[in-house]
C-alpha atoms as a PDB file:
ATOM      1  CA  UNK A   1      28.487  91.283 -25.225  1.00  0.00           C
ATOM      2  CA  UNK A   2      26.146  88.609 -26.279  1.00  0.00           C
ATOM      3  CA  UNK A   3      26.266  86.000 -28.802  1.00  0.00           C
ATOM      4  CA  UNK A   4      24.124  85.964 -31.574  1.00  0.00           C
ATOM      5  CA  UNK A   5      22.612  82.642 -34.105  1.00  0.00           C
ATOM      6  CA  UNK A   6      24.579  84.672 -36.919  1.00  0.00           C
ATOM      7  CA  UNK A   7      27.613  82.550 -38.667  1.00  0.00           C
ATOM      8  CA  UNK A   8      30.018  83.487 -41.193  1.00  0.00           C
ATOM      9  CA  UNK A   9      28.780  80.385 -43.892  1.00  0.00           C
ATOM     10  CA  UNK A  10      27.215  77.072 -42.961  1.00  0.00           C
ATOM     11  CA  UNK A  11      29.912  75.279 -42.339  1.00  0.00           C
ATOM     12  CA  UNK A  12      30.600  77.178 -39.521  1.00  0.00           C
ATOM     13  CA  UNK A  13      26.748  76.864 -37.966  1.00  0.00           C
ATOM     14  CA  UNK A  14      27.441  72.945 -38.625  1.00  0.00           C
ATOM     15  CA  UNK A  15      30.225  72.685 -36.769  1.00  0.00           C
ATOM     16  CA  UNK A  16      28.987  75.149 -33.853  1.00  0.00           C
ATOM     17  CA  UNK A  17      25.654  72.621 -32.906  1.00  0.00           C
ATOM     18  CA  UNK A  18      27.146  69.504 -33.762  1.00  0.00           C
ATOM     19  CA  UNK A  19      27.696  68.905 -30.944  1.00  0.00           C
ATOM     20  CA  UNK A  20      24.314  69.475 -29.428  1.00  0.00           C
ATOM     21  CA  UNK A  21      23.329  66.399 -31.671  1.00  0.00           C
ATOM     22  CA  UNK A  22      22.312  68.487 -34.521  1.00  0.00           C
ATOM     23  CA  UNK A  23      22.882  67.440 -38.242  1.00  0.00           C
ATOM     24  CA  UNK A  24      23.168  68.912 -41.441  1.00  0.00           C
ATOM     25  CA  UNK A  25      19.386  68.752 -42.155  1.00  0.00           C
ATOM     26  CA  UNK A  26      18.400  70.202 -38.721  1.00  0.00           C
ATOM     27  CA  UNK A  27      20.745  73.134 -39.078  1.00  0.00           C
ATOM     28  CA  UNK A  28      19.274  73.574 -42.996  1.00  0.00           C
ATOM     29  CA  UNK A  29      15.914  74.063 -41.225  1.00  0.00           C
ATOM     30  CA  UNK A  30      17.136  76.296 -38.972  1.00  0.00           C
ATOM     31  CA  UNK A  31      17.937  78.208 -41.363  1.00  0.00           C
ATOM     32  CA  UNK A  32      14.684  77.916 -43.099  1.00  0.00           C
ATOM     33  CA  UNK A  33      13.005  79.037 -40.163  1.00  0.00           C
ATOM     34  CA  UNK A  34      15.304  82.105 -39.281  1.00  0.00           C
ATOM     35  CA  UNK A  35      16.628  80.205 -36.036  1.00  0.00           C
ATOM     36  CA  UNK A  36      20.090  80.792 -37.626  1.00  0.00           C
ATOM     37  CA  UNK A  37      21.109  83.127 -39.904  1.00  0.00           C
ATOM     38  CA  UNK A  38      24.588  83.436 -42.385  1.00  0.00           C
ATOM     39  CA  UNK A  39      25.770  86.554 -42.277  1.00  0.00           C
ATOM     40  CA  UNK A  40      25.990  89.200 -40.215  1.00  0.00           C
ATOM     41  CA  UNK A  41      23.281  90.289 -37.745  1.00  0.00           C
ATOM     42  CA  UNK A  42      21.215  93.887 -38.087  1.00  0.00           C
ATOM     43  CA  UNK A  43      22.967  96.125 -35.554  1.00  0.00           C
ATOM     44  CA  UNK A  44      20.939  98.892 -33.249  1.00  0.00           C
ATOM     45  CA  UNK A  45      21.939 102.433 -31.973  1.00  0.00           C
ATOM     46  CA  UNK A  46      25.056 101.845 -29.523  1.00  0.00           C
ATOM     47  CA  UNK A  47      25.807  98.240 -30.781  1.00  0.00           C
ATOM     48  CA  UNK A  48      29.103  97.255 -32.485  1.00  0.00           C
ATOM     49  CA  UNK A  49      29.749  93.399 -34.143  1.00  0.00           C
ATOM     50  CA  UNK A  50      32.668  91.207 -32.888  1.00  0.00           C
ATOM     51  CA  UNK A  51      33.537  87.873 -35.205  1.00  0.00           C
ATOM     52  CA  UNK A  52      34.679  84.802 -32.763  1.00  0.00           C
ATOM     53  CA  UNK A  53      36.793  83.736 -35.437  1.00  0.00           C
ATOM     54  CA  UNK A  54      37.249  80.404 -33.652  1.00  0.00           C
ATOM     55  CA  UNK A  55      33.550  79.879 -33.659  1.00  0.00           C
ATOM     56  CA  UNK A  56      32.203  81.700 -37.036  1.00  0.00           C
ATOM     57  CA  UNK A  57      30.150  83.483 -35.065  1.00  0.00           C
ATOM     58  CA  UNK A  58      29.104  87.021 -34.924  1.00  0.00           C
ATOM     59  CA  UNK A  59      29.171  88.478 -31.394  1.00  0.00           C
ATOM     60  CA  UNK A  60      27.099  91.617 -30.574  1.00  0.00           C
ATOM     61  CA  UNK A  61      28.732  94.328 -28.060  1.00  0.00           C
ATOM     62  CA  UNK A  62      26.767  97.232 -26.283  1.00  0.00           C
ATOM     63  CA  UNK A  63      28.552 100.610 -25.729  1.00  0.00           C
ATOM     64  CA  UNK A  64      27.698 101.364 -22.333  1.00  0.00           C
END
């Protein structure tokens, strides 16, 4: 399982790197530049998605 920069709305990708010192306007270009994404992430053969609910934040889990 690995996280991924996918978050259920913004508010959720503010409150997971505010903490790391980033603001509003820092995650907004994030977002601009694809760093971090709202919604849920493209899946590949083998791969299912797991929400941390606590987080917002889409998890990605390989089938071994």
């Amino acid at each position: 399982m690995h996280g991924t920069a996918c978050f259920i709305n913004i508010d959720a990708a503010l409150a997971f790197y505010a903490p790391y010192g980033y603001d509003s306007n820092d995650v907004a270009d994030k977002i601009d530049c694809n760093e971090v994404i709202i919604g849920e992430p493209e899946l590949g053969h083998g791969e299912s998605l797991w929400l941390n609910k606590a987080e917002g934040r889409y998890f990605i889990l390989i089938k071994d």
